[in-house]
Protein backbone atom coordinates (compact mmCIF):
# COMPACT_ATOMS: atom_id res chain seq x y z
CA UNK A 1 15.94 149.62 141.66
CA UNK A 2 12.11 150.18 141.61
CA UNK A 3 10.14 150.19 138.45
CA UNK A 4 7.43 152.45 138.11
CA UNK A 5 5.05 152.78 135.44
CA UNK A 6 4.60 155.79 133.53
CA UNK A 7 2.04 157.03 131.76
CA UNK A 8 1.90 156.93 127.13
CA UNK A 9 0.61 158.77 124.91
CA UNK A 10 -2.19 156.74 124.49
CA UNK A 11 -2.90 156.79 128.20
CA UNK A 12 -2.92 160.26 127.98
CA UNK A 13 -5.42 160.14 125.47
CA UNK A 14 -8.20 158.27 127.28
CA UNK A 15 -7.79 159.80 130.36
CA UNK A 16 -8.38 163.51 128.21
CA UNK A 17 -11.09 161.48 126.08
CA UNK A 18 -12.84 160.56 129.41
CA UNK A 19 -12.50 163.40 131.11
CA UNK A 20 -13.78 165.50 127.87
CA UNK A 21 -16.81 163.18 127.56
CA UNK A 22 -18.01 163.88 131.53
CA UNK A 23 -17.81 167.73 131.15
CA UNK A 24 -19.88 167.79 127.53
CA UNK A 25 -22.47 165.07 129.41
CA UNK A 26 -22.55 167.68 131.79
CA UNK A 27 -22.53 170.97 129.83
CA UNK A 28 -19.06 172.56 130.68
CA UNK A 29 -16.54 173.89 129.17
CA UNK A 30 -13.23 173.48 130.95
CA UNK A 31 -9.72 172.96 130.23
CA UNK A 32 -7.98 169.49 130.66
CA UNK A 33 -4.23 169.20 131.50
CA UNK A 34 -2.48 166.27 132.31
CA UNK A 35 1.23 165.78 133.26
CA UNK A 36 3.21 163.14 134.11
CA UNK A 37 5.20 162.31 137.57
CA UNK A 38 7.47 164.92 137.34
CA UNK A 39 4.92 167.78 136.73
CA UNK A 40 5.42 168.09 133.42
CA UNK A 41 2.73 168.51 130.83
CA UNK A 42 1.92 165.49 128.46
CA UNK A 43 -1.89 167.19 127.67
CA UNK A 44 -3.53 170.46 127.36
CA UNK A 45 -6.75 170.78 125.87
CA UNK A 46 -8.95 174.20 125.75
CA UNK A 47 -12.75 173.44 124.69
CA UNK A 48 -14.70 175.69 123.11
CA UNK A 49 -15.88 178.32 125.56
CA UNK A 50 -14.08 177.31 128.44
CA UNK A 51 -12.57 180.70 130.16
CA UNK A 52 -9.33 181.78 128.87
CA UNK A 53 -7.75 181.16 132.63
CA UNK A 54 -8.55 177.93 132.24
CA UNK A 55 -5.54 176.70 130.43
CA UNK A 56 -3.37 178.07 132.51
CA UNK A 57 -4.76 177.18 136.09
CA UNK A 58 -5.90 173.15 134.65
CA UNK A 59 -1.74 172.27 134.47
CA UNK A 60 -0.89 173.67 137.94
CA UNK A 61 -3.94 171.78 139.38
CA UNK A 62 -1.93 168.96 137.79
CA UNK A 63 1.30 169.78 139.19
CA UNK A 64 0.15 170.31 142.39
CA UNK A 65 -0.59 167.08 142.52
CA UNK A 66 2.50 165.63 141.99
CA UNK A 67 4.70 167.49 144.13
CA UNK A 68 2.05 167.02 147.15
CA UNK A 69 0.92 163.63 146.42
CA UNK A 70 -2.64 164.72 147.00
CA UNK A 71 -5.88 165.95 145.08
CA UNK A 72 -5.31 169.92 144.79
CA UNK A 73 -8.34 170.03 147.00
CA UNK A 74 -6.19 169.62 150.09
CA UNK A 75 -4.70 172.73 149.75
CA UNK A 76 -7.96 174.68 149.47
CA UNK A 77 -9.46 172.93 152.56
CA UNK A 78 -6.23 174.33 154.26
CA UNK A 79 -6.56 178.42 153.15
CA UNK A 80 -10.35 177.80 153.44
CA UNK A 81 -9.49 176.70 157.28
CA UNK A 82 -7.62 178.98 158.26
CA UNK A 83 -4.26 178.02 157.13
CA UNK A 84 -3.02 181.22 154.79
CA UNK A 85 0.76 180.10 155.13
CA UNK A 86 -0.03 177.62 152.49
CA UNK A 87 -0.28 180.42 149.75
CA UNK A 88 3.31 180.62 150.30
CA UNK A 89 3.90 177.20 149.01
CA UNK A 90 4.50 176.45 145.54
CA UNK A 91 0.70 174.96 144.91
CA UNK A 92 -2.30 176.02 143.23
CA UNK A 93 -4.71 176.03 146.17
CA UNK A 94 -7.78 175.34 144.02
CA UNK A 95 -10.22 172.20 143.92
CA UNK A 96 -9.98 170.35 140.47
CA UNK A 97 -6.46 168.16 140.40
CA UNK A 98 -6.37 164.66 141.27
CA UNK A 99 -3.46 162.28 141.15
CA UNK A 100 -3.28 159.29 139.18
CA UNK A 101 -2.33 156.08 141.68
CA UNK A 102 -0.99 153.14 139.94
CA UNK A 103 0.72 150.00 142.52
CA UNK A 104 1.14 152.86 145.40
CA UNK A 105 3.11 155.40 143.19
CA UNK A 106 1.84 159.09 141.71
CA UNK A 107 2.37 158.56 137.81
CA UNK A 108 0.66 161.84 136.61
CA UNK A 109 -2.18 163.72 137.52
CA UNK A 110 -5.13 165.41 135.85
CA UNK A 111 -6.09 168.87 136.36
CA UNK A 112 -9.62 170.63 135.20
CA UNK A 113 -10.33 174.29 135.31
CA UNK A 114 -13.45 176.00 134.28
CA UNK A 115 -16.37 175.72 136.25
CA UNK A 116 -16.97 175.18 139.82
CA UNK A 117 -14.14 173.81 142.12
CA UNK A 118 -16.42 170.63 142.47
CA UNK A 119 -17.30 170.57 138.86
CA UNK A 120 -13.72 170.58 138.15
CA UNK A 121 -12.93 167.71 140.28
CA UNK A 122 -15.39 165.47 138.96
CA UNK A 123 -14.16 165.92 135.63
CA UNK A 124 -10.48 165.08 136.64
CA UNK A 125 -11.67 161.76 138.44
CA UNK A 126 -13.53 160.40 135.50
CA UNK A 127 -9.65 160.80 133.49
CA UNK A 128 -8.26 159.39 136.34
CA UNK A 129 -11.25 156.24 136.49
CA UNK A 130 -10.70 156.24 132.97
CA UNK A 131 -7.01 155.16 133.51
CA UNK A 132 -7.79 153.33 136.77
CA UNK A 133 -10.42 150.65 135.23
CA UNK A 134 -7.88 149.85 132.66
CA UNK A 135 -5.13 149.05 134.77
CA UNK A 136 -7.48 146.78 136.76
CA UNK A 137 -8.06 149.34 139.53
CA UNK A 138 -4.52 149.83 140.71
C-alpha cells in the first residue's frame, strides 16, 4: 500500500488565508475553493464583491484539477487552440485552478474565480506556495 498525504483543516486554512491575502494586496475580489484529491470541496469562500459566478466556477477550477492532474489552464490553452472537443469533457476550461503536489501525488487543488483568468491563477498559486513552503517544497 502507498500512503499519501492529505490535506487538514488547518491546511486548508492557510492555503485560503494565503490565497485571500494576495487578491486584497492586489485589489480583487474573487472566490476561493479548495477541495481535496477526490474533488471534493473542503473550502469555499465568497469575498465581498466578488461576482456572484464566482462561487460556483472557483470549485470546478478545483476539480478540474484533480481529475486532470493539471492547472485548469491546460484546458483553456486547448479550446483557445483549436481543440473544441475538449468542451465535451467533464472540465471547466478556464485559467485559475492549480493542483497542490506533495511527494509526486495531487492532494487537492485550489481554484480562484473573479477577475482575469491570469489574476485568478496567481491567486491559486500563492494557496498552493502557501502549502508548498510548509511542507518543505514537496
Amino acid at each position: 500500500m502507498k500512503q499519501i498525504k492529505a490535506l487538514t483543516l488547518d491546511d486548508v486554512r492557510q492555503i485560503a488565508a494565503a490565497a485571500e491575502q494576495e487578491a486584497i494586496a492586489c485589489g480583487w475580489a474573487v472566490s476561493i475553493a479548495v477541495c481535496d484529491a477526490g474533488g471534493h470541496a473542503l473550502w469555499l469562500q465568497r469575498m465581498d464583491g466578488a461576482p456572484l459566478m464566482s462561487a460556483q466556477v472557483a470549485p470546478e477550477k478545483a476539480r478540474t484539477c484533480v481529475l486532470s492532474g493539471k492547472p485548469s489552464k491546460a484546458f483553456e490553452d486547448m479550446v483557445n487552440n483549436g481543440r473544441f472537443a475538449a468542451l465535451a469533457m467533464p472540465v471547466v476550461p478556464l485559467e485559475g485552478g492549480e493542483p497542490i503536489v506533495v511527494d509526486g501525488t495531487i492532494v487537492g487543488a485550489v481554484g480562484v474565480s473573479g477577475v482575469k483568468a491570469g489574476e485568478d491563477a496567481q491567486v491559486a498559486r500563492a494557496g498552493v506556495a502557501a502549502i508548498l513552503a510548509r511542507e518543505g517544497g514537496a
